[in-house]
C-alpha atoms as a PDB file:
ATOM      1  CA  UNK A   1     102.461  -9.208   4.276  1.00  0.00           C
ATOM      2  CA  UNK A   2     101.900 -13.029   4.105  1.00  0.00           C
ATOM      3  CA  UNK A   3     103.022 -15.011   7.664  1.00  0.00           C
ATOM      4  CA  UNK A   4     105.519 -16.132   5.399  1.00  0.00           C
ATOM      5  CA  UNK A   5     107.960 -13.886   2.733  1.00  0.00           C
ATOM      6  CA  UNK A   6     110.589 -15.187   0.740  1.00  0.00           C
ATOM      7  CA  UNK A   7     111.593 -13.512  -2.661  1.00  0.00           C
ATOM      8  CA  UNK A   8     114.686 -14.668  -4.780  1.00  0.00           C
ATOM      9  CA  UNK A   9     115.345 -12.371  -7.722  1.00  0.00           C
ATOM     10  CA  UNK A  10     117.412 -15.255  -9.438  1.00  0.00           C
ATOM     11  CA  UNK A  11     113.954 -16.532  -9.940  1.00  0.00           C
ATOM     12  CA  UNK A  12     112.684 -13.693 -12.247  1.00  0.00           C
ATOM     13  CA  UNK A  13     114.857 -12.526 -15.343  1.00  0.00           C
ATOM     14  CA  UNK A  14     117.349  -9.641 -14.735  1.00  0.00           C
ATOM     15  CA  UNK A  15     115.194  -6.913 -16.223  1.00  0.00           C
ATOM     16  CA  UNK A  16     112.559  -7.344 -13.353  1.00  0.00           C
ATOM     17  CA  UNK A  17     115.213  -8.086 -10.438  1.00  0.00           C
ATOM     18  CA  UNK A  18     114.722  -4.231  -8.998  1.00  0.00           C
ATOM     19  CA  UNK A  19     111.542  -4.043  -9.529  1.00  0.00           C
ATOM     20  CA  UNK A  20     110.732  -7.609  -7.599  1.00  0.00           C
ATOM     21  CA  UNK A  21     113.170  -6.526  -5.171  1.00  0.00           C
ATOM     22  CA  UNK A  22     111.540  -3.128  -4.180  1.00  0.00           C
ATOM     23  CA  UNK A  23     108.130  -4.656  -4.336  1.00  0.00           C
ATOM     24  CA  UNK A  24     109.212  -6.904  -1.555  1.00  0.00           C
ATOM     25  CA  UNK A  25     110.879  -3.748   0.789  1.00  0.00           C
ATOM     26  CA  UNK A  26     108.042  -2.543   0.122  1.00  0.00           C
ATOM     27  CA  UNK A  27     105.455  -5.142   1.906  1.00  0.00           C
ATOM     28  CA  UNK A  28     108.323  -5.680   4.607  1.00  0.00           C
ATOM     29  CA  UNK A  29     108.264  -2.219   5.908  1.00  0.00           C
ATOM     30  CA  UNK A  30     107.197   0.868   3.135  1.00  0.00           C
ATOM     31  CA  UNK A  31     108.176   2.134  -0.332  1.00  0.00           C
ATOM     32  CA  UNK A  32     112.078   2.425  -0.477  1.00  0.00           C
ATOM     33  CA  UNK A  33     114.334   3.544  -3.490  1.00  0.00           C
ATOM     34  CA  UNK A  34     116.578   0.818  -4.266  1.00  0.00           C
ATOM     35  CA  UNK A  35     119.646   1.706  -6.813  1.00  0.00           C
ATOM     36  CA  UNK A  36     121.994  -1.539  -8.135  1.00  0.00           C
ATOM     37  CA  UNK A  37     124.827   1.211  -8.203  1.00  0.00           C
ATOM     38  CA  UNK A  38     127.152   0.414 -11.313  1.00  0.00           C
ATOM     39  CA  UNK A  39     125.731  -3.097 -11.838  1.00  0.00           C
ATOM     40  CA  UNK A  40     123.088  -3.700 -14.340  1.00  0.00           C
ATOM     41  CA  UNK A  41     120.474  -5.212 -11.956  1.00  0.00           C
ATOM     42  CA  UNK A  42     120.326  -6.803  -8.460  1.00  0.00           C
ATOM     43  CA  UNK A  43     120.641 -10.133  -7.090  1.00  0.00           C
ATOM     44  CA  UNK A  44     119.527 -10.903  -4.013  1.00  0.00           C
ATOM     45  CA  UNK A  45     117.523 -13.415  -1.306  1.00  0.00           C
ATOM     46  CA  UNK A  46     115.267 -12.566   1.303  1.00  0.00           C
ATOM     47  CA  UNK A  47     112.952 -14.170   3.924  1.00  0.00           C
ATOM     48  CA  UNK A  48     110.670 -12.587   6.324  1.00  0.00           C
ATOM     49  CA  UNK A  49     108.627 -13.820   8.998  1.00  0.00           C
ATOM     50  CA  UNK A  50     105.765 -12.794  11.699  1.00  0.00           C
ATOM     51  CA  UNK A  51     106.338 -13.152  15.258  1.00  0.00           C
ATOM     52  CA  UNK A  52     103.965 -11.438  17.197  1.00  0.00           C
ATOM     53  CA  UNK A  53     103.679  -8.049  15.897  1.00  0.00           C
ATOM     54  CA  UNK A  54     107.389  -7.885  14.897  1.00  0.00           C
ATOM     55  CA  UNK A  55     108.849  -9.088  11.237  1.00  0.00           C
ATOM     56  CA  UNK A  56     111.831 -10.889  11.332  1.00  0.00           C
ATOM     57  CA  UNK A  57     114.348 -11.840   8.479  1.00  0.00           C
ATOM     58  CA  UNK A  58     118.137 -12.165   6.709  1.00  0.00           C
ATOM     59  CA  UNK A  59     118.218 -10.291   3.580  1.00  0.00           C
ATOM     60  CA  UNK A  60     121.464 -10.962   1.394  1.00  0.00           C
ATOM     61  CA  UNK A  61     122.077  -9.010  -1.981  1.00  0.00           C
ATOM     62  CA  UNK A  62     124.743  -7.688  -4.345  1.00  0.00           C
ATOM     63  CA  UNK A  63     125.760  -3.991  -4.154  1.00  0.00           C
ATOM     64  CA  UNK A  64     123.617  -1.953  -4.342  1.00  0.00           C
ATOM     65  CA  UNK A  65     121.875   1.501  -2.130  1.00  0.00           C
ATOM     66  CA  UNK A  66     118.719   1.651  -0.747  1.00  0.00           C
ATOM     67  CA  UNK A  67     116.909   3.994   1.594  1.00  0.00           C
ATOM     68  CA  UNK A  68     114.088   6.231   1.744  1.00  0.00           C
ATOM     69  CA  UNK A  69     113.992   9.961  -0.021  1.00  0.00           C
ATOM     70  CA  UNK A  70     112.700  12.809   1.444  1.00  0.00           C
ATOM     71  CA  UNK A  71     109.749  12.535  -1.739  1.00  0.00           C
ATOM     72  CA  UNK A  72     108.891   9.203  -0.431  1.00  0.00           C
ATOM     73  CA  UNK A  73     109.227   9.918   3.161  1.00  0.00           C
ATOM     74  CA  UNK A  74     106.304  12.785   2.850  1.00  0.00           C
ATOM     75  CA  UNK A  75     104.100  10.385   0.188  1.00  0.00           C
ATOM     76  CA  UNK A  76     104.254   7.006   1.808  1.00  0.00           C
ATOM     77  CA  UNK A  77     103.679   5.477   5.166  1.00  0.00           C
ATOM     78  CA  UNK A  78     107.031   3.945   7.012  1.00  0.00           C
ATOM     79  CA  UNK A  79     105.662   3.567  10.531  1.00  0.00           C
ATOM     80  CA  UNK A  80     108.179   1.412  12.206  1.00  0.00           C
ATOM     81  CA  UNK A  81     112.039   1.278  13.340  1.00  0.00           C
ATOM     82  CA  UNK A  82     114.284  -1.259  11.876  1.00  0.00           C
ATOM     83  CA  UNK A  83     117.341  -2.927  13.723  1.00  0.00           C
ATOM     84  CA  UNK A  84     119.679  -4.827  11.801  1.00  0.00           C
ATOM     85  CA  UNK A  85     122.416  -7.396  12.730  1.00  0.00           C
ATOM     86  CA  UNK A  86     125.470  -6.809  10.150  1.00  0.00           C
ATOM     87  CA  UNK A  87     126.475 -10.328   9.107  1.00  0.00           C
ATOM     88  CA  UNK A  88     128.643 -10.393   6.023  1.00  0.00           C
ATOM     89  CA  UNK A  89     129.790  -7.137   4.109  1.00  0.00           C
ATOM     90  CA  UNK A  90     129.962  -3.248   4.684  1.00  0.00           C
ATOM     91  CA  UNK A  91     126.914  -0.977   4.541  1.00  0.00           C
ATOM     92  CA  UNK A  92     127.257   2.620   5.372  1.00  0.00           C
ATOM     93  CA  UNK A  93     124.114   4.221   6.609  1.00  0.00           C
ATOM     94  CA  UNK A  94     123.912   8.469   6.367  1.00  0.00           C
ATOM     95  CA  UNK A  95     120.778   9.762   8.525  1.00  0.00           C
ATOM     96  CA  UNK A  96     120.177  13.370   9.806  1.00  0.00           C
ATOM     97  CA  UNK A  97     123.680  14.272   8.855  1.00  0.00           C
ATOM     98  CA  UNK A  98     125.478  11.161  10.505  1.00  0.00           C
ATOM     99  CA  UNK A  99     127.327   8.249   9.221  1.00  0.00           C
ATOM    100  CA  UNK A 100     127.796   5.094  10.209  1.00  0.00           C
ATOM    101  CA  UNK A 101     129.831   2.434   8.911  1.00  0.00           C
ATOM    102  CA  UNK A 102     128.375  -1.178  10.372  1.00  0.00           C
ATOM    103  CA  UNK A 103     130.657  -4.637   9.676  1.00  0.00           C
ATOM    104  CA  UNK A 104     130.591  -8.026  10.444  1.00  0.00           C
ATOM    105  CA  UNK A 105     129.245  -8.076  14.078  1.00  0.00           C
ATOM    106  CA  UNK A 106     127.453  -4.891  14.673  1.00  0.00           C
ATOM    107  CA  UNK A 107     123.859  -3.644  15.057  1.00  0.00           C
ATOM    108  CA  UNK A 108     122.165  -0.458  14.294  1.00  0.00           C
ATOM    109  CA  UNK A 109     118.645   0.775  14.940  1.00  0.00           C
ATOM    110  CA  UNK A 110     117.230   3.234  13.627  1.00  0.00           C
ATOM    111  CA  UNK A 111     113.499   4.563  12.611  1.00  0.00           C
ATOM    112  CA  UNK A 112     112.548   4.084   8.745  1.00  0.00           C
ATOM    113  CA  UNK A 113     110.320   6.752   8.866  1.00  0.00           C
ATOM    114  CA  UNK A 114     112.791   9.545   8.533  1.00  0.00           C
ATOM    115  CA  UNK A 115     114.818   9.943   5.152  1.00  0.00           C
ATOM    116  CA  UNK A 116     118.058   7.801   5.054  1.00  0.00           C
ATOM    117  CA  UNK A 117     120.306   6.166   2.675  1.00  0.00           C
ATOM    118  CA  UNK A 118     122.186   2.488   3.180  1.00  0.00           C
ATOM    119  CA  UNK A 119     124.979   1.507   0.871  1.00  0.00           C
ATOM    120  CA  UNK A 120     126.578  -1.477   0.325  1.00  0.00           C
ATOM    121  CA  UNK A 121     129.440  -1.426  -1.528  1.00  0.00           C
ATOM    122  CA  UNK A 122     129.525  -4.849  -2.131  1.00  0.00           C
ATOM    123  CA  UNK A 123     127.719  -8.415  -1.651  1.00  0.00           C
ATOM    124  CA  UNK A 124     126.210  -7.905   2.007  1.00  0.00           C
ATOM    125  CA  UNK A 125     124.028 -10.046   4.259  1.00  0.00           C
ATOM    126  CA  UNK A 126     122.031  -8.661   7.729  1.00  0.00           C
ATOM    127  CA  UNK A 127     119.778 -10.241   9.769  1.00  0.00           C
ATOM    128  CA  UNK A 128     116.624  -7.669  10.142  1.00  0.00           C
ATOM    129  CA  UNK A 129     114.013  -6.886  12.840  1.00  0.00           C
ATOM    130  CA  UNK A 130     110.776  -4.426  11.909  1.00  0.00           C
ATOM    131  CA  UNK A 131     109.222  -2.854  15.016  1.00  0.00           C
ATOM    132  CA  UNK A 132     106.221  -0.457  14.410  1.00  0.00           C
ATOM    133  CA  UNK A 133     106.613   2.708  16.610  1.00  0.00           C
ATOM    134  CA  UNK A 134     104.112   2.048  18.992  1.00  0.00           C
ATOM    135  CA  UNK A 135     105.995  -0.639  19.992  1.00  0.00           C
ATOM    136  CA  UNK A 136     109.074   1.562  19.977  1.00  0.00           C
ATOM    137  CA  UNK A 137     107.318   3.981  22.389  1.00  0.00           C
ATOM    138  CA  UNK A 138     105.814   1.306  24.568  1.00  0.00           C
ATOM    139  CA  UNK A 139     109.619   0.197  25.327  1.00  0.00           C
ATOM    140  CA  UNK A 140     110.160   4.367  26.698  1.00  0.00           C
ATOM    141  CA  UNK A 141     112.914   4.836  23.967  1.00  0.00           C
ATOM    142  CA  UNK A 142     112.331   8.039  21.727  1.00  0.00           C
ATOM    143  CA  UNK A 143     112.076   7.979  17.952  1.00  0.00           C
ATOM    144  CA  UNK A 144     113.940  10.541  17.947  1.00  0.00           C
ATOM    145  CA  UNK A 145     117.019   8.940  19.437  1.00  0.00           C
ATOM    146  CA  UNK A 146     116.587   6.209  16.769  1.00  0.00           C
ATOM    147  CA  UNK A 147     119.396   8.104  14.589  1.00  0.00           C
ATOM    148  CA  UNK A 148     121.774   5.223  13.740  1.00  0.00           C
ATOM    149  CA  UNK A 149     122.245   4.150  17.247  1.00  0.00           C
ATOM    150  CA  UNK A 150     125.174   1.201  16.882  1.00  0.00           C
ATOM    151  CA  UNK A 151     125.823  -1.401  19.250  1.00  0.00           C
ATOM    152  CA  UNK A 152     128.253  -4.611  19.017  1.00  0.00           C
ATOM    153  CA  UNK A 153     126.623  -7.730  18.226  1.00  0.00           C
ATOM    154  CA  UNK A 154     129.983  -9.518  19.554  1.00  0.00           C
ATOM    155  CA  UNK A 155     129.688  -9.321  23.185  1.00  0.00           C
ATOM    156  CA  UNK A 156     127.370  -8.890  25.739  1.00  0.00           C
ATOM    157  CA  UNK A 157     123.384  -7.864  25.702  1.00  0.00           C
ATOM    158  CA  UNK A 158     123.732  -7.519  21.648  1.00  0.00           C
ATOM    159  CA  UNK A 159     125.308 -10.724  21.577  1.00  0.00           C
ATOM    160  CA  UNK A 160     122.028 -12.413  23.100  1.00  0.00           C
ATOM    161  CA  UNK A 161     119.828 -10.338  21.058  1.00  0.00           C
ATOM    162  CA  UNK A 162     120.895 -11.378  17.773  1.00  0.00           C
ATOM    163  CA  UNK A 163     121.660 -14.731  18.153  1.00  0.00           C
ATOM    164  CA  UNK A 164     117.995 -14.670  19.854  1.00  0.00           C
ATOM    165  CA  UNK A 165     116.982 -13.115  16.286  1.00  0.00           C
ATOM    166  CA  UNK A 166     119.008 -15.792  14.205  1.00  0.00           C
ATOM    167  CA  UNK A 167     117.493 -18.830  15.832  1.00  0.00           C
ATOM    168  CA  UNK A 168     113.848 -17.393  15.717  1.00  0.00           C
ATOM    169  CA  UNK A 169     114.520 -17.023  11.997  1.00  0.00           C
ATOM    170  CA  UNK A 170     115.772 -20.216  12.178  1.00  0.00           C
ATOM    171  CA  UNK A 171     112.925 -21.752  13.660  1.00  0.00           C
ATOM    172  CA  UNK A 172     109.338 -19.807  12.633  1.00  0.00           C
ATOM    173  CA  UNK A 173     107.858 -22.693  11.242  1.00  0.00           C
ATOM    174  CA  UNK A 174     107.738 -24.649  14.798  1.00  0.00           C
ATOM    175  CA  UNK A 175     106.850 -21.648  16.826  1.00  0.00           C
ATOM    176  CA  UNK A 176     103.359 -21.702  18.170  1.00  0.00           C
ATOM    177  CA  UNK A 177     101.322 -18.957  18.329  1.00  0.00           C
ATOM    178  CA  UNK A 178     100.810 -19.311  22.260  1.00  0.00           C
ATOM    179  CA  UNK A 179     104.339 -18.558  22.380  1.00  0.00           C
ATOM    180  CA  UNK A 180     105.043 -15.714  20.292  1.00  0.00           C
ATOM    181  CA  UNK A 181     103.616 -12.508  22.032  1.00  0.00           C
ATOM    182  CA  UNK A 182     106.346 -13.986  24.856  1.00  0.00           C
ATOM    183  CA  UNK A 183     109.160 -14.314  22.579  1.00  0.00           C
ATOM    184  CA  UNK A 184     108.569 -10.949  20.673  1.00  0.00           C
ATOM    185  CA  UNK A 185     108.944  -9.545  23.959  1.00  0.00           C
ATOM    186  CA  UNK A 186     112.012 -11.152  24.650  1.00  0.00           C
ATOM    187  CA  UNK A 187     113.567  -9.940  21.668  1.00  0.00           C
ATOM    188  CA  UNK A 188     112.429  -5.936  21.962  1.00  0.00           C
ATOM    189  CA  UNK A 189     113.995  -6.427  25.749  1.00  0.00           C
ATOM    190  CA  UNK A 190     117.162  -7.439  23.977  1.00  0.00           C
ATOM    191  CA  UNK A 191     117.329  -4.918  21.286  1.00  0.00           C
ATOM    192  CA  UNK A 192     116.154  -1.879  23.280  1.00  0.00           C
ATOM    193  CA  UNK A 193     118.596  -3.128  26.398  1.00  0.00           C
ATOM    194  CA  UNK A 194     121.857  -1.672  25.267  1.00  0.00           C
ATOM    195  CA  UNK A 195     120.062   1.783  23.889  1.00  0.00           C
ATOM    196  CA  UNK A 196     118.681   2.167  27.913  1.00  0.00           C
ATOM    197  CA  UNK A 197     121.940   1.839  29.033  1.00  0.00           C
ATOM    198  CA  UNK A 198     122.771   4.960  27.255  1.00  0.00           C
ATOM    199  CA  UNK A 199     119.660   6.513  29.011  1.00  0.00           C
ATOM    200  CA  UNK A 200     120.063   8.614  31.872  1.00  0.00           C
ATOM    201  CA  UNK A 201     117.597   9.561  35.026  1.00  0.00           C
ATOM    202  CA  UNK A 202     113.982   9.078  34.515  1.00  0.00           C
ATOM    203  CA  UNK A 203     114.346   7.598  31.143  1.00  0.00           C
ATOM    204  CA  UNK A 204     116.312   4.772  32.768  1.00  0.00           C
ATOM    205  CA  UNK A 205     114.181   4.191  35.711  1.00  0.00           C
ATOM    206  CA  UNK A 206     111.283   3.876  32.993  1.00  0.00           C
ATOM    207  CA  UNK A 207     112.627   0.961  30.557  1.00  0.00           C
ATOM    208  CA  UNK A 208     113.616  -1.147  34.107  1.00  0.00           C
ATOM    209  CA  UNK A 209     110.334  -0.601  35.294  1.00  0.00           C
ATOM    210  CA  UNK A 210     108.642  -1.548  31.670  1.00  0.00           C
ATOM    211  CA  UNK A 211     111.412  -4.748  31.877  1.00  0.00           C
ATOM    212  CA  UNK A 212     110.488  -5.866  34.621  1.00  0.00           C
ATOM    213  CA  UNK A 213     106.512  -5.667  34.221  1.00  0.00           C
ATOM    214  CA  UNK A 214     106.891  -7.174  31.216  1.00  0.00           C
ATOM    215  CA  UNK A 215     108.787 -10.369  32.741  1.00  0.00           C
ATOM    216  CA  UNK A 216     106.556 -10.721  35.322  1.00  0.00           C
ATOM    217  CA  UNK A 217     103.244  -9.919  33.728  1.00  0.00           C
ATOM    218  CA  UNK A 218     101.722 -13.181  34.630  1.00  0.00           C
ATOM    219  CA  UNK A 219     101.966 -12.426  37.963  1.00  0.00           C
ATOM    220  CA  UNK A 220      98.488 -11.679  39.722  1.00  0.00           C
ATOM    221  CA  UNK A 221     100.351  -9.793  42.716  1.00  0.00           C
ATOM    222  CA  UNK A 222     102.208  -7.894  40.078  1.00  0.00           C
ATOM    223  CA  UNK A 223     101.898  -4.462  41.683  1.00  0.00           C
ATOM    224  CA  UNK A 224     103.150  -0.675  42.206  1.00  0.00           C
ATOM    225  CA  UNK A 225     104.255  -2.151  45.792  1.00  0.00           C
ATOM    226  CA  UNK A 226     106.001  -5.508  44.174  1.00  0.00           C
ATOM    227  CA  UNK A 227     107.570  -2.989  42.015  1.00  0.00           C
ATOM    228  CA  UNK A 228     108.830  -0.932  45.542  1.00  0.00           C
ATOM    229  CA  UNK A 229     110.181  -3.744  46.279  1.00  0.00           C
ATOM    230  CA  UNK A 230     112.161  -5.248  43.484  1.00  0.00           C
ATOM    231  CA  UNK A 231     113.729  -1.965  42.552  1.00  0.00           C
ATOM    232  CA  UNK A 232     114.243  -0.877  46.786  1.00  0.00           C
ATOM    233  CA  UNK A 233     112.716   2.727  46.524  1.00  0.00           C
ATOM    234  CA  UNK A 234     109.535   4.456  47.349  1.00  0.00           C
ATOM    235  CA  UNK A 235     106.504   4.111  45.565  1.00  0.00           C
ATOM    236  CA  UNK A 236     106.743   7.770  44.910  1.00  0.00           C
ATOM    237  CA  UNK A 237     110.717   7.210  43.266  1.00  0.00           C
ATOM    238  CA  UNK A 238     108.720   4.601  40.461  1.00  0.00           C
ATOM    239  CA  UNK A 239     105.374   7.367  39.780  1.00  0.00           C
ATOM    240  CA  UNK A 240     108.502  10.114  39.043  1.00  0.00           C
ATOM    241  CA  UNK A 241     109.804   7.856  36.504  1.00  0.00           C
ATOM    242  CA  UNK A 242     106.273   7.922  34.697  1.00  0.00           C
ATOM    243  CA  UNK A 243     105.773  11.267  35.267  1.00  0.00           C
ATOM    244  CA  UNK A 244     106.167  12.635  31.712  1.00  0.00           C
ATOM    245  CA  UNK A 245     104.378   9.576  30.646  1.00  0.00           C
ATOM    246  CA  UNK A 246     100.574   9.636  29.460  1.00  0.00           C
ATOM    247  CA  UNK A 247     100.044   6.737  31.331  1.00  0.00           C
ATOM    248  CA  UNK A 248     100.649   5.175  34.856  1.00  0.00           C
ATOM    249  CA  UNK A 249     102.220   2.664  36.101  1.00  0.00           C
ATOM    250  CA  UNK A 250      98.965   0.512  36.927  1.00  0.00           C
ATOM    251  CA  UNK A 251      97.868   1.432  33.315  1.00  0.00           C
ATOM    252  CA  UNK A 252     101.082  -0.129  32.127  1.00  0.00           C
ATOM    253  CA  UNK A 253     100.382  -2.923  33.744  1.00  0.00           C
ATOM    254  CA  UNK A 254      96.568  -3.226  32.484  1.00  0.00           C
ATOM    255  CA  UNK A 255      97.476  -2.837  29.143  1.00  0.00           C
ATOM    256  CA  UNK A 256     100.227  -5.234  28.607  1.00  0.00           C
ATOM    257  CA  UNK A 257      98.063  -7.644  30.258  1.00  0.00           C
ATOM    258  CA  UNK A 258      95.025  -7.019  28.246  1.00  0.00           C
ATOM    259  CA  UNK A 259      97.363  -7.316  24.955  1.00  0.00           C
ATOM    260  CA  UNK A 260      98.448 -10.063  25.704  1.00  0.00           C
ATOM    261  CA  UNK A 261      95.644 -11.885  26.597  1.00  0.00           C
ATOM    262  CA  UNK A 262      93.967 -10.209  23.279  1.00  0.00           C
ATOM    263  CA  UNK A 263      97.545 -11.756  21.392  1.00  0.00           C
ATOM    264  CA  UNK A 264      96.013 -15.520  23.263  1.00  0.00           C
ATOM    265  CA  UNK A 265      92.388 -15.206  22.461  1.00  0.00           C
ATOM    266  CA  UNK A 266      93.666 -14.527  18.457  1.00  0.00           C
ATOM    267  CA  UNK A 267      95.808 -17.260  18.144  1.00  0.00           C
ATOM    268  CA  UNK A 268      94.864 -20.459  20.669  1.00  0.00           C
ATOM    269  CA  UNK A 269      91.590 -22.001  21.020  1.00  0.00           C
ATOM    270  CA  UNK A 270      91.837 -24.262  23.473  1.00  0.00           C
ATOM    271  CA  UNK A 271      91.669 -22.111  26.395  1.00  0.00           C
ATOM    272  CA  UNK A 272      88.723 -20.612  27.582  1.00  0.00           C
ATOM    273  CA  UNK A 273      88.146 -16.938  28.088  1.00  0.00           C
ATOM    274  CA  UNK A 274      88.431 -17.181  31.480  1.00  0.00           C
ATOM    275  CA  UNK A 275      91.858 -19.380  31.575  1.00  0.00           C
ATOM    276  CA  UNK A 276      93.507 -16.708  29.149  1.00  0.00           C
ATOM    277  CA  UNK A 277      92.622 -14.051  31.489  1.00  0.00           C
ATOM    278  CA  UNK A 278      94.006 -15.685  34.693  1.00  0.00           C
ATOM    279  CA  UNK A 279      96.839 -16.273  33.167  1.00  0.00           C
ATOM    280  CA  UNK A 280      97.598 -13.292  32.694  1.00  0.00           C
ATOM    281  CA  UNK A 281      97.140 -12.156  35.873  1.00  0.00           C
ATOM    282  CA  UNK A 282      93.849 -11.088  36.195  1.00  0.00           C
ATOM    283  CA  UNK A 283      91.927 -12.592  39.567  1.00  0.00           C
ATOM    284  CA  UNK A 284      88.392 -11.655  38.040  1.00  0.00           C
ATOM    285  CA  UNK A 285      86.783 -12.928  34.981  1.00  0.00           C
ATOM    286  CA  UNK A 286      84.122 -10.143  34.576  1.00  0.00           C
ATOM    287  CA  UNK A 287      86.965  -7.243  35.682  1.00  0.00           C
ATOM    288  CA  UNK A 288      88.815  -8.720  32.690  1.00  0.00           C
ATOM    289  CA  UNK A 289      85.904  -8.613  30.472  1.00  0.00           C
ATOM    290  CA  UNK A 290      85.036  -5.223  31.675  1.00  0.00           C
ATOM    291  CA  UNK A 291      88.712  -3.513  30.704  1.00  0.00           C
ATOM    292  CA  UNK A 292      88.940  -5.250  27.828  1.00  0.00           C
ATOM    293  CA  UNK A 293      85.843  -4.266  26.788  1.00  0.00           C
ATOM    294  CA  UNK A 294      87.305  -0.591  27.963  1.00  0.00           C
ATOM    295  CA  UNK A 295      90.361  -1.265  25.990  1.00  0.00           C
ATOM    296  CA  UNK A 296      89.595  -2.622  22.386  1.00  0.00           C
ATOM    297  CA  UNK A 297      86.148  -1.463  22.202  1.00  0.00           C
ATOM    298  CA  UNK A 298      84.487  -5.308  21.766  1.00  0.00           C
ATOM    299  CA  UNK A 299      83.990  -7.746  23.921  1.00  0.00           C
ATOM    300  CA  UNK A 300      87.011 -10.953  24.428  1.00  0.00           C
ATOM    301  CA  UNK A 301      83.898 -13.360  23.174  1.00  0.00           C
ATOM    302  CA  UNK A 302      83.423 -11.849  19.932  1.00  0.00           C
ATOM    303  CA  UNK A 303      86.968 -12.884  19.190  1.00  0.00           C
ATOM    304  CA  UNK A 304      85.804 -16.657  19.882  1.00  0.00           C
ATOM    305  CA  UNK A 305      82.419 -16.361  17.700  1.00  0.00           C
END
């Protein structure tokens, strides 16, 4: 996909509305069956957006169904979750044998990958998030949780997620590339927030540990015993919570670090190497060359050549 999507079916003639419209599912996240219902074609308005690794958009459209088929689900890649922010309309959404009705004001996530159907039984319009897995996994919630999980956009944490999602969509042509990896981050703490609160135990522990790196990334003293600190237990209390993880807590914190910085050295130019890396928290510039080298495989110049 482009930076920048935006598809209007009113702009091709009637007989190629479906097929326009499943072209552009398609590039937003995977091959979908789309079905008008009883209408004779569909009309509908969409506009997607890149922040960071995350697409963000409002799709509005007439009745019709749309999901993915088991046939389609074992042919054709769908490697990310999807959370969307009911704004006008009804859509029902069946998954692994559940149900879900979402109205005006409510969220649901759930992962693409597995078969699903979403009808709207009339004209409907939802704000829409695309996550790929990995970042999914990175935040410590399973995929396999991801089975319509509904949450109120009215009040509380959902409140501040989507109207975090409505004015990003609102404003991607004046957000700078220095600033997205920061404000994708933002908005997967918002999302995934209300799903940890339904976590339990070690799970828990896990996502406020991940939170709380994440915030304070930047940090050079960022460390297992900051992290004793902030959350008032032992340092053994936070390894237990990564326990089932393939990956500590100081790994954690060297990777998000080392993404990010690779997220900076992409985008902005007028930094050098060794100011991207400190500001991300690293105190040494040949440490940071060394991991990232470690890391991605290449070294940070190559990305400047």
């Amino acid at each position: 996909m482009t930076r920048r999507l935006t598809v209007e079916t009113a702009r091709v003639s009637a007989r190629d509305r479906l097929a326009c419209w499943s072209d552009a599912l398609a590039a937003v996240c995977g091959r979908l069956h789309a079905d008008p219902l009883d209408a004779s074609t569909l009309d509908g308005s969409m506009v997607f957006g890149e922040v960071g690794r995350l697409r963000i958009g409002r799709i509005e459209a007439s009745q019709h169904r749309v999901g993915l088929t088991p046939a389609l689900a074992r042919t054709e890649p769908h490697a990310v979750a999807k959370v969307i922010v009911q704004t006008i309309g009804t859509s029902v959404y069946e998954q692994g044998g559940e149900v879900v009705a979402l109205g005006p004001g409510e969220c649901l996530v759930y992962d693409v990958a597995q078969p699903h159907m979403i009808t709207s039984a009339e004209y409907s319009e939802h704000l829409v998030v695309i996550i790929p897995h990995e970042l999914v996994a990175e935040r410590g919630v399973r995929l396999d949780n991801l089975r319509a999980q509904r949450f109120s956009a009215t009040s509380g944490i959902g409140r501040l997620g989507a109207a975090l999602i409505e004015s990003t969509l609102a404003e991607l042509d004046t957000i700078t590339p220095i600033c997205e990896a920061d404000l994708a981050a933002a908005i997967l703490n918002l999302v995934f927030l209300p799903l940890a609160g339904a976590a339990h135990g070690r799970d828990a522990m896990r996502f406020r540990i991940k939170s709380y790196v994440r915030e304070h990334i930047r940090n050079p003293d960022l460390s297992i015993e900051e992290l004793a600190l902030a959350f008032h237990c032992s340092k053994r209390t936070l390894h237990l919570a990564f326990g089932d993880c393939d990956q500590t807590i100081a790994d954690f914190i060297r990777a998000t670090r080392l993404d990010g910085c690779r997220a900076e050295l992409e985008h902005r130019t007028d930094r050098s190497i060794s100011e991207v890396a400190y500001a991300w928290g690293f105190t040494s510039s040949a440490h940071f060359s060394r991991l990232f080298r470690q890391r991605f495989g290449f070294a940070p110049s190559s990305l400047r050549s």
